[in-house]
PDB file of N, CA and C in Angstrom:
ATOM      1  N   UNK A   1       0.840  -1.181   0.000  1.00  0.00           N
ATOM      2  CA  UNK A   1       0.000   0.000   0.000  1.00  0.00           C
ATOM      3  C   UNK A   1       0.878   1.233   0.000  1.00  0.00           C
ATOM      4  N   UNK A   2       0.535   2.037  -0.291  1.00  0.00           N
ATOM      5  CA  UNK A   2       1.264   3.573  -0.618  1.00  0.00           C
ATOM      6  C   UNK A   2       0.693   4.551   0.292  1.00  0.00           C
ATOM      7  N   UNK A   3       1.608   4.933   0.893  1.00  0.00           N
ATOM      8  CA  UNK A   3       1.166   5.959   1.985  1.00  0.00           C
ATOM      9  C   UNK A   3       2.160   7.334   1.850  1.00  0.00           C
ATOM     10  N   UNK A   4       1.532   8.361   2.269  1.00  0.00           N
ATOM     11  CA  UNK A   4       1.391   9.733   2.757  1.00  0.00           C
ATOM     12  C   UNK A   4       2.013  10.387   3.644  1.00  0.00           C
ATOM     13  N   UNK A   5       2.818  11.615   3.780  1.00  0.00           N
ATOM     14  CA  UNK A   5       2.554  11.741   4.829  1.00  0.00           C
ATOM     15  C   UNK A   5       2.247  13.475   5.036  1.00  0.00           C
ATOM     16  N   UNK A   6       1.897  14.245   5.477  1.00  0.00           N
ATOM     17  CA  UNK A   6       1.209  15.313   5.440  1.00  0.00           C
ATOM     18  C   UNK A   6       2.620  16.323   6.488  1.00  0.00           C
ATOM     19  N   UNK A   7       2.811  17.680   6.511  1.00  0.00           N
ATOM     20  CA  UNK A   7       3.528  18.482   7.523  1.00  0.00           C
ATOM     21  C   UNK A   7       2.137  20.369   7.281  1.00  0.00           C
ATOM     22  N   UNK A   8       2.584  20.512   8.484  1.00  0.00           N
ATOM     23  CA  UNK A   8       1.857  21.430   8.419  1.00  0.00           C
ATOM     24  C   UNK A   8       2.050  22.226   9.945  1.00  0.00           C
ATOM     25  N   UNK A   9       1.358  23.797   9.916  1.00  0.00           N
ATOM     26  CA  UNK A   9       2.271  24.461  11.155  1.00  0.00           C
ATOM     27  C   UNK A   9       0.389  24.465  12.308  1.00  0.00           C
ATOM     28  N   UNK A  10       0.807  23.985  13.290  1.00  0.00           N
ATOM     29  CA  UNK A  10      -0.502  24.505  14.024  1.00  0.00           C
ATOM     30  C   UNK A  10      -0.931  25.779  14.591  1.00  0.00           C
ATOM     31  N   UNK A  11      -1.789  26.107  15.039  1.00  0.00           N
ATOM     32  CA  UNK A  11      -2.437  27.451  15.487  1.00  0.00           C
ATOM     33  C   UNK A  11      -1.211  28.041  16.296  1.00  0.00           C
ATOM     34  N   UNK A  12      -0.330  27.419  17.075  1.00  0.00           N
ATOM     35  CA  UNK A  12       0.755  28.125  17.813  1.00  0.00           C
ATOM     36  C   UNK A  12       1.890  28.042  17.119  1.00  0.00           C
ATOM     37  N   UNK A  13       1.563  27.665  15.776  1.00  0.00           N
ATOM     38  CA  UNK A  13       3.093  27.865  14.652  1.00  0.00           C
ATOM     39  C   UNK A  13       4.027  26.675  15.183  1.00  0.00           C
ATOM     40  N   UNK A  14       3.995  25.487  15.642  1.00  0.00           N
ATOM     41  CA  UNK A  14       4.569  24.708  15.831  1.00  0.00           C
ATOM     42  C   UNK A  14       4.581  23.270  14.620  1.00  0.00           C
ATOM     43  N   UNK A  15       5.467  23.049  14.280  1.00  0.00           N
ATOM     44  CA  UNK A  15       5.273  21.757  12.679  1.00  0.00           C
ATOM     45  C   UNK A  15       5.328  20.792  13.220  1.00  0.00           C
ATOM     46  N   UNK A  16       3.722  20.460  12.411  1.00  0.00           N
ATOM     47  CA  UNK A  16       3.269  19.152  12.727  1.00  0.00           C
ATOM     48  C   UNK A  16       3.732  18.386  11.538  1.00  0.00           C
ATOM     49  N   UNK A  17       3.846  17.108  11.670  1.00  0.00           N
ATOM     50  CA  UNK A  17       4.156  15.704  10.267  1.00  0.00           C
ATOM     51  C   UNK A  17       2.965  14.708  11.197  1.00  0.00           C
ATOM     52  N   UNK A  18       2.375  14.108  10.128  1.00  0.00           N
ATOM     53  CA  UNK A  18       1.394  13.106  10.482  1.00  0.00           C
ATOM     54  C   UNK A  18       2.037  12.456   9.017  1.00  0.00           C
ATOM     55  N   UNK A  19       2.452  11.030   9.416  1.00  0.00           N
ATOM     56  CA  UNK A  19       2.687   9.927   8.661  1.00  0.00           C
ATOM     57  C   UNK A  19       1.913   9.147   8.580  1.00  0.00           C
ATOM     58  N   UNK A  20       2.260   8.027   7.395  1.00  0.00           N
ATOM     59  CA  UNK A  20       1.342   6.603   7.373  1.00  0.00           C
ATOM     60  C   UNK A  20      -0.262   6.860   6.768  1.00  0.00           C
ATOM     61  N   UNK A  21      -0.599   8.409   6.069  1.00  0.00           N
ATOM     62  CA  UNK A  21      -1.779   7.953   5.542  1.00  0.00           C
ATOM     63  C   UNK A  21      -2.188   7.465   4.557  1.00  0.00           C
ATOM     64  N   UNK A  22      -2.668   6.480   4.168  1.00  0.00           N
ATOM     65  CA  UNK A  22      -3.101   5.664   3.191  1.00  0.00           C
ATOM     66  C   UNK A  22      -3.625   6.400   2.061  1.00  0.00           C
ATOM     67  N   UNK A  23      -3.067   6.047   0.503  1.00  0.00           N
ATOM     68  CA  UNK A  23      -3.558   6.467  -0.745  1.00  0.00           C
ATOM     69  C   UNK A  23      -4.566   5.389  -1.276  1.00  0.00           C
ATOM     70  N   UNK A  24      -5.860   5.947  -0.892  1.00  0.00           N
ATOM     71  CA  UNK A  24      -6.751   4.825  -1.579  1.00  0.00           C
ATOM     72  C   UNK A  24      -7.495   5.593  -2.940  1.00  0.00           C
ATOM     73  N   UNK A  25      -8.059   4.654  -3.801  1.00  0.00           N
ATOM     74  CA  UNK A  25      -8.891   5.040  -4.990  1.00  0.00           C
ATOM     75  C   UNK A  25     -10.136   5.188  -4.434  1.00  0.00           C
ATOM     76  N   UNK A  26     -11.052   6.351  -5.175  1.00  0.00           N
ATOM     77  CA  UNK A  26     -12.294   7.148  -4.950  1.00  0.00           C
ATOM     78  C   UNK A  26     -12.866   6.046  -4.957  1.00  0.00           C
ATOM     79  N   UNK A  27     -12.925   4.868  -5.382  1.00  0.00           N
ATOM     80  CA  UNK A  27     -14.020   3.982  -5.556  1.00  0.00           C
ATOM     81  C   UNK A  27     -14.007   3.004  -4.450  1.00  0.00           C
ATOM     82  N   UNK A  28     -13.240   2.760  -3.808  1.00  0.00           N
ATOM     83  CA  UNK A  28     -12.627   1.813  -2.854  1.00  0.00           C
ATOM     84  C   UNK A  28     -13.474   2.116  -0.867  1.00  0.00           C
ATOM     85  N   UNK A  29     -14.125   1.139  -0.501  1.00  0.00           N
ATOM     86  CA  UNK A  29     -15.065   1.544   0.143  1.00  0.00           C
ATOM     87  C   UNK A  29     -14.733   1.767   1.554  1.00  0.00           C
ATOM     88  N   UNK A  30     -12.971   1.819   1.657  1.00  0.00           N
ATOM     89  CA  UNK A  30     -12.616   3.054   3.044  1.00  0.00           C
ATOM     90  C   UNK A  30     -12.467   4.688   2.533  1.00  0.00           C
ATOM     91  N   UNK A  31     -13.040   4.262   1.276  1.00  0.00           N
ATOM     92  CA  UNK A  31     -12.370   6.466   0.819  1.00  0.00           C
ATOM     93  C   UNK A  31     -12.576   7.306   1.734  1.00  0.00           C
ATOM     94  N   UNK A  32     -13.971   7.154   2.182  1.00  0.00           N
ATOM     95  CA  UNK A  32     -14.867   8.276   2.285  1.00  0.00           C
ATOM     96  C   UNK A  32     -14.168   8.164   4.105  1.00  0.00           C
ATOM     97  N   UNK A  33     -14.419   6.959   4.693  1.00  0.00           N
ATOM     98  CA  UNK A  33     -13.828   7.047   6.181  1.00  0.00           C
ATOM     99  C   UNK A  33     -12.604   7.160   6.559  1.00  0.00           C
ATOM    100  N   UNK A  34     -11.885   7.557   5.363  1.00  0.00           N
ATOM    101  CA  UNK A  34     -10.503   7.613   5.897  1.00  0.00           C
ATOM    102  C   UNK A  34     -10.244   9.364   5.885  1.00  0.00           C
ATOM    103  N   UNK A  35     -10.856   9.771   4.763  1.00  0.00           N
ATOM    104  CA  UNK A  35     -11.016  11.147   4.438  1.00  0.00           C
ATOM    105  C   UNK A  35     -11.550  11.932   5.823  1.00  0.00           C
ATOM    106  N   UNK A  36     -12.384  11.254   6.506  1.00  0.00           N
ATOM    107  CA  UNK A  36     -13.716  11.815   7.534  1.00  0.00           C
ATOM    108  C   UNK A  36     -12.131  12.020   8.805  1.00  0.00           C
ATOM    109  N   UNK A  37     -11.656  10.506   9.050  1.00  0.00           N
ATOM    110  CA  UNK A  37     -10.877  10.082   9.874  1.00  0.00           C
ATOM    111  C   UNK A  37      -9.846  11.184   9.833  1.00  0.00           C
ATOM    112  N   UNK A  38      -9.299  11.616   8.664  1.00  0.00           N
ATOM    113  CA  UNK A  38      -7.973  12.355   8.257  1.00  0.00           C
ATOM    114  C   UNK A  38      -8.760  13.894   8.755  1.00  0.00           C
ATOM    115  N   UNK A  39      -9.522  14.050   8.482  1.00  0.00           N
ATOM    116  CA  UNK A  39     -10.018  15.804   8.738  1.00  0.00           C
ATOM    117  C   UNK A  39     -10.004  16.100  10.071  1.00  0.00           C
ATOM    118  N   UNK A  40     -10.410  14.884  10.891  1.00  0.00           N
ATOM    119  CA  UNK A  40     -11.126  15.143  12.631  1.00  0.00           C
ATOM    120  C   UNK A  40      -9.630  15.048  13.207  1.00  0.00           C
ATOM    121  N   UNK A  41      -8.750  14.284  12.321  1.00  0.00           N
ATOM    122  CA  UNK A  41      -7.143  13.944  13.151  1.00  0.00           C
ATOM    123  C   UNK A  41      -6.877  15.403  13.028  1.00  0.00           C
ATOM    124  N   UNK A  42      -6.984  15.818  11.860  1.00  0.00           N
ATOM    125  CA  UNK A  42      -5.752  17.014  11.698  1.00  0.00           C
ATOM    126  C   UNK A  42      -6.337  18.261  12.171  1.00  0.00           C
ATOM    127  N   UNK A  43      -7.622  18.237  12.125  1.00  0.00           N
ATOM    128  CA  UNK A  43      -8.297  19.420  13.178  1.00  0.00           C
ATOM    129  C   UNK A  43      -8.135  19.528  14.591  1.00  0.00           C
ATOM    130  N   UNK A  44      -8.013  18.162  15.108  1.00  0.00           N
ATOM    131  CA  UNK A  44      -7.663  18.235  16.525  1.00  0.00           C
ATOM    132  C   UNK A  44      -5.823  18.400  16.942  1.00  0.00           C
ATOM    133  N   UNK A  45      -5.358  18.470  15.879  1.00  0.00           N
ATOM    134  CA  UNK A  45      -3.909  18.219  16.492  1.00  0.00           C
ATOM    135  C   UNK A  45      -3.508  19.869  15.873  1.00  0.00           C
ATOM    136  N   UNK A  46      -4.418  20.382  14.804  1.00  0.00           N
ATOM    137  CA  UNK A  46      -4.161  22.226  14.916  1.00  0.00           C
ATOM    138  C   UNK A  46      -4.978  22.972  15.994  1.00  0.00           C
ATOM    139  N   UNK A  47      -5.858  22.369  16.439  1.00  0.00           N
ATOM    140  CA  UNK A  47      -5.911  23.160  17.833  1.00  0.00           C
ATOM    141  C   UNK A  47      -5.457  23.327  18.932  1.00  0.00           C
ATOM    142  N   UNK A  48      -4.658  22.348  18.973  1.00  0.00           N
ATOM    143  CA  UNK A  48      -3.805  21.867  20.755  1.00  0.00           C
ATOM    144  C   UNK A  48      -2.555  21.935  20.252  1.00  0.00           C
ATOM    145  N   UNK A  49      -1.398  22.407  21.079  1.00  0.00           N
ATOM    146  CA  UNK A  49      -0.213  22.626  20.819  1.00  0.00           C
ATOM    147  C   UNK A  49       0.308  21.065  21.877  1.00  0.00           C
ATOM    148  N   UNK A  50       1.194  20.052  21.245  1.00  0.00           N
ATOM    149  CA  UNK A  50       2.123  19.136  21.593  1.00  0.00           C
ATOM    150  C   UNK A  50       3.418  19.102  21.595  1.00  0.00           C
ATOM    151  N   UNK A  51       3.961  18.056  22.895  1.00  0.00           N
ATOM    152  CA  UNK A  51       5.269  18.047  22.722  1.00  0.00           C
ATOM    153  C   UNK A  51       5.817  17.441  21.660  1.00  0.00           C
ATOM    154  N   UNK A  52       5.225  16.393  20.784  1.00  0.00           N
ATOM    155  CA  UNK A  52       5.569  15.556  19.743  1.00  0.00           C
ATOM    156  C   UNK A  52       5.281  16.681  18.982  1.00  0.00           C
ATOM    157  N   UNK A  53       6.076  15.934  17.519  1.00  0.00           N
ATOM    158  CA  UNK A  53       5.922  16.534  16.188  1.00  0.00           C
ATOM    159  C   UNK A  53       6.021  16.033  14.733  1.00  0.00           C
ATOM    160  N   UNK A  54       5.824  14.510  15.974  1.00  0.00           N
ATOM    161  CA  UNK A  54       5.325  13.572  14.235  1.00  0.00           C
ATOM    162  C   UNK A  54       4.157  12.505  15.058  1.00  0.00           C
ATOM    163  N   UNK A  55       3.363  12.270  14.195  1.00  0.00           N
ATOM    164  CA  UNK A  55       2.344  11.620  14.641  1.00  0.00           C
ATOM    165  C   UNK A  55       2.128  10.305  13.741  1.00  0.00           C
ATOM    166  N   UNK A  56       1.600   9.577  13.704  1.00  0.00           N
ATOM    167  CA  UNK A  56       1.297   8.446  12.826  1.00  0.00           C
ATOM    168  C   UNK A  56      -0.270   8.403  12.723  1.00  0.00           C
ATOM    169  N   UNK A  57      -0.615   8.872  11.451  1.00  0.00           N
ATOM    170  CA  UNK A  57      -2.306   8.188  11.058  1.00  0.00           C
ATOM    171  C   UNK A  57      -2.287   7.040  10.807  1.00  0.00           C
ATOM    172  N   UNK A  58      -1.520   5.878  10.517  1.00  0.00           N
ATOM    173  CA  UNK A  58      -1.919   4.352  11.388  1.00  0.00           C
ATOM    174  C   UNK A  58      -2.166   3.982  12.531  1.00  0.00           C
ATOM    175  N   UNK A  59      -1.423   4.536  13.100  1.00  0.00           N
ATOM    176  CA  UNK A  59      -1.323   4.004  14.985  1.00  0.00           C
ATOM    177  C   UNK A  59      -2.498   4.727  15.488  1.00  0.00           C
ATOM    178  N   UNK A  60      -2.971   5.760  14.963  1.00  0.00           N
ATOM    179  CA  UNK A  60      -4.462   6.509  15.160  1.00  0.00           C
ATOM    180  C   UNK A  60      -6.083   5.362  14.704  1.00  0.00           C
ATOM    181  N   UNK A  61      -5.826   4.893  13.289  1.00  0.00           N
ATOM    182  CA  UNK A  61      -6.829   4.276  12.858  1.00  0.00           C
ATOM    183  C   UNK A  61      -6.768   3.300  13.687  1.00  0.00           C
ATOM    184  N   UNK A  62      -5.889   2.646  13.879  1.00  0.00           N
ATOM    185  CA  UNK A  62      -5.604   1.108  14.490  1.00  0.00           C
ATOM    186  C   UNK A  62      -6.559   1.816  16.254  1.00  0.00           C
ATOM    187  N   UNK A  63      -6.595   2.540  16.692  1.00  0.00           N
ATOM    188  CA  UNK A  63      -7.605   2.677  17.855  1.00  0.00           C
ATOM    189  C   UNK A  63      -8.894   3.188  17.691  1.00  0.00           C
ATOM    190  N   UNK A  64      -9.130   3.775  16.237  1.00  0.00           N
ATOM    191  CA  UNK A  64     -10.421   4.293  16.511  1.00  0.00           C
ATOM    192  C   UNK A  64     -11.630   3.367  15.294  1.00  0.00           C
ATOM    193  N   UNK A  65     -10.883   2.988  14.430  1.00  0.00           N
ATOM    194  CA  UNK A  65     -11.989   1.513  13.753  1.00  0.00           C
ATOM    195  C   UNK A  65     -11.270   0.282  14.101  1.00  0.00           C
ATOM    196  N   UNK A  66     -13.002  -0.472  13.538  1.00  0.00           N
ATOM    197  CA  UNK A  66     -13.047  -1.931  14.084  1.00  0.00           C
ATOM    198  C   UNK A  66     -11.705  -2.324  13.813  1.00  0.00           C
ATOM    199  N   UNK A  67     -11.461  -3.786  14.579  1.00  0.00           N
ATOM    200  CA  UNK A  67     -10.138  -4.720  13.696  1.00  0.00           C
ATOM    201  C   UNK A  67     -10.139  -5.169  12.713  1.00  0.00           C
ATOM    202  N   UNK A  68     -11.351  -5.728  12.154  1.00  0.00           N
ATOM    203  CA  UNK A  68     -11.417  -6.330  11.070  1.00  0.00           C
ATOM    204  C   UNK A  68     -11.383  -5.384   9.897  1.00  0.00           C
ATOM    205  N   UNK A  69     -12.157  -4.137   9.838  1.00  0.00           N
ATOM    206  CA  UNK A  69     -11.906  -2.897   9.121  1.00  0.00           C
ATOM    207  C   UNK A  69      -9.978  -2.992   8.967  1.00  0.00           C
ATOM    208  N   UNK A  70      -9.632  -2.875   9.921  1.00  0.00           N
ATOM    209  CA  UNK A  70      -8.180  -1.908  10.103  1.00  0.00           C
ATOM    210  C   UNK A  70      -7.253  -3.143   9.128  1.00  0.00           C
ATOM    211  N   UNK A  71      -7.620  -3.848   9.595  1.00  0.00           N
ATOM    212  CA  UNK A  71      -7.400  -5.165   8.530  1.00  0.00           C
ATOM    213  C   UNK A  71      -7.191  -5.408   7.317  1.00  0.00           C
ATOM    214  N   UNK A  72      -8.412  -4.951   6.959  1.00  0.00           N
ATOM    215  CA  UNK A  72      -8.984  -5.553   5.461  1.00  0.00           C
ATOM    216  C   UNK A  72      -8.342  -4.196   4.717  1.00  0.00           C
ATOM    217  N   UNK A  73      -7.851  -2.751   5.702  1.00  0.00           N
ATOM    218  CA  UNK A  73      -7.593  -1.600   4.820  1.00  0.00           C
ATOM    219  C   UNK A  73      -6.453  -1.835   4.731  1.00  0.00           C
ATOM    220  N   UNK A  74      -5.501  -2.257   6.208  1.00  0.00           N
ATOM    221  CA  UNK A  74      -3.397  -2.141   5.657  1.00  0.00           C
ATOM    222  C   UNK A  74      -3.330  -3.624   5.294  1.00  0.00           C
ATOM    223  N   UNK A  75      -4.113  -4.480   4.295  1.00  0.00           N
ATOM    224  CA  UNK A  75      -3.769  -5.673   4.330  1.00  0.00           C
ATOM    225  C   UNK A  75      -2.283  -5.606   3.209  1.00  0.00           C
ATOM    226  N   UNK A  76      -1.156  -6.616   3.573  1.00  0.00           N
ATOM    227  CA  UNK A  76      -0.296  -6.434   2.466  1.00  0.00           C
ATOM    228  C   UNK A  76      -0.679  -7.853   2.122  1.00  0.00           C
ATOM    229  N   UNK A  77       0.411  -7.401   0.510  1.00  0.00           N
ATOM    230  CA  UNK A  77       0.398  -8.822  -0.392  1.00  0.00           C
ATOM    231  C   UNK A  77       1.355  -9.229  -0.262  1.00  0.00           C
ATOM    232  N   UNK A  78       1.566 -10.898  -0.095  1.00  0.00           N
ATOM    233  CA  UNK A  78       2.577 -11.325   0.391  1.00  0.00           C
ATOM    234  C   UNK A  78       3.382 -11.972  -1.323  1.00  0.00           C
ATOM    235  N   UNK A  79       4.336 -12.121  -1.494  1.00  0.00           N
ATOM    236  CA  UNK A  79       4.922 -12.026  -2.619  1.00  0.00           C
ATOM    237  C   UNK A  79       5.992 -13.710  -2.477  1.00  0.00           C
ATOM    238  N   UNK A  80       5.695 -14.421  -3.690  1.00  0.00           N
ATOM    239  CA  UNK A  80       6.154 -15.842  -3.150  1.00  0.00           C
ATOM    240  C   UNK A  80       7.802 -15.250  -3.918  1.00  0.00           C
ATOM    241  N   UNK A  81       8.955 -15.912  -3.264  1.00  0.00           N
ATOM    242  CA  UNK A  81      10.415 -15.824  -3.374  1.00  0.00           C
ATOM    243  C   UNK A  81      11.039 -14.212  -3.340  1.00  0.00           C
ATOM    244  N   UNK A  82      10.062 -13.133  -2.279  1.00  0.00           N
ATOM    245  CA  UNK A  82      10.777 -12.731  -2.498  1.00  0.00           C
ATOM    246  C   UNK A  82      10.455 -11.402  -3.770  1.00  0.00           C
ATOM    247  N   UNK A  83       9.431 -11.826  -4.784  1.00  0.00           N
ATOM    248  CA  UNK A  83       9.551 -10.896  -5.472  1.00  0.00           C
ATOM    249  C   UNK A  83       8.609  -9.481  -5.637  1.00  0.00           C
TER     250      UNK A  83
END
């Protein structure tokens, strides 16, 4: 899977990086909840000033949807020998 990662300054001018977000196709039926997921992350982390300054939008999804969801979205392909 191909992932993202976003930088940006918050309300107290401090740079934020949020890694790990997933590039999915419009048609693909986490679009819309990952989009929802990505807006509410990055709204809450420009309002509050932190000591961190990299965050991970995996380690975020992985607590706030189901398992089986979180699953079926970072599933990798496993590749026989290697290739």
């Amino acid at each position: 899977m191909l992932c993202k990662s976003l930088e940006f300054k918050n309300i107290d001018g401090q740079k934020i990086k949020v890694i790990e977000i997933p590039v999915l196709k419009t048609k693909n039926a986490y679009y819309f909840m990952i989009q929802v997921r990505l807006q509410i992350f990055i709204s809450f982390l420009y309002e509050q000033p932190y000591e961190k300054s990299c965050y991970s939008f995996r380690e975020y999804l992985k607590r706030k949807m189901s398992w089986t969801d979180y699953q079926d979205l970072f599933r990798f392909k496993e590749f026989r020998n290697n290739a």
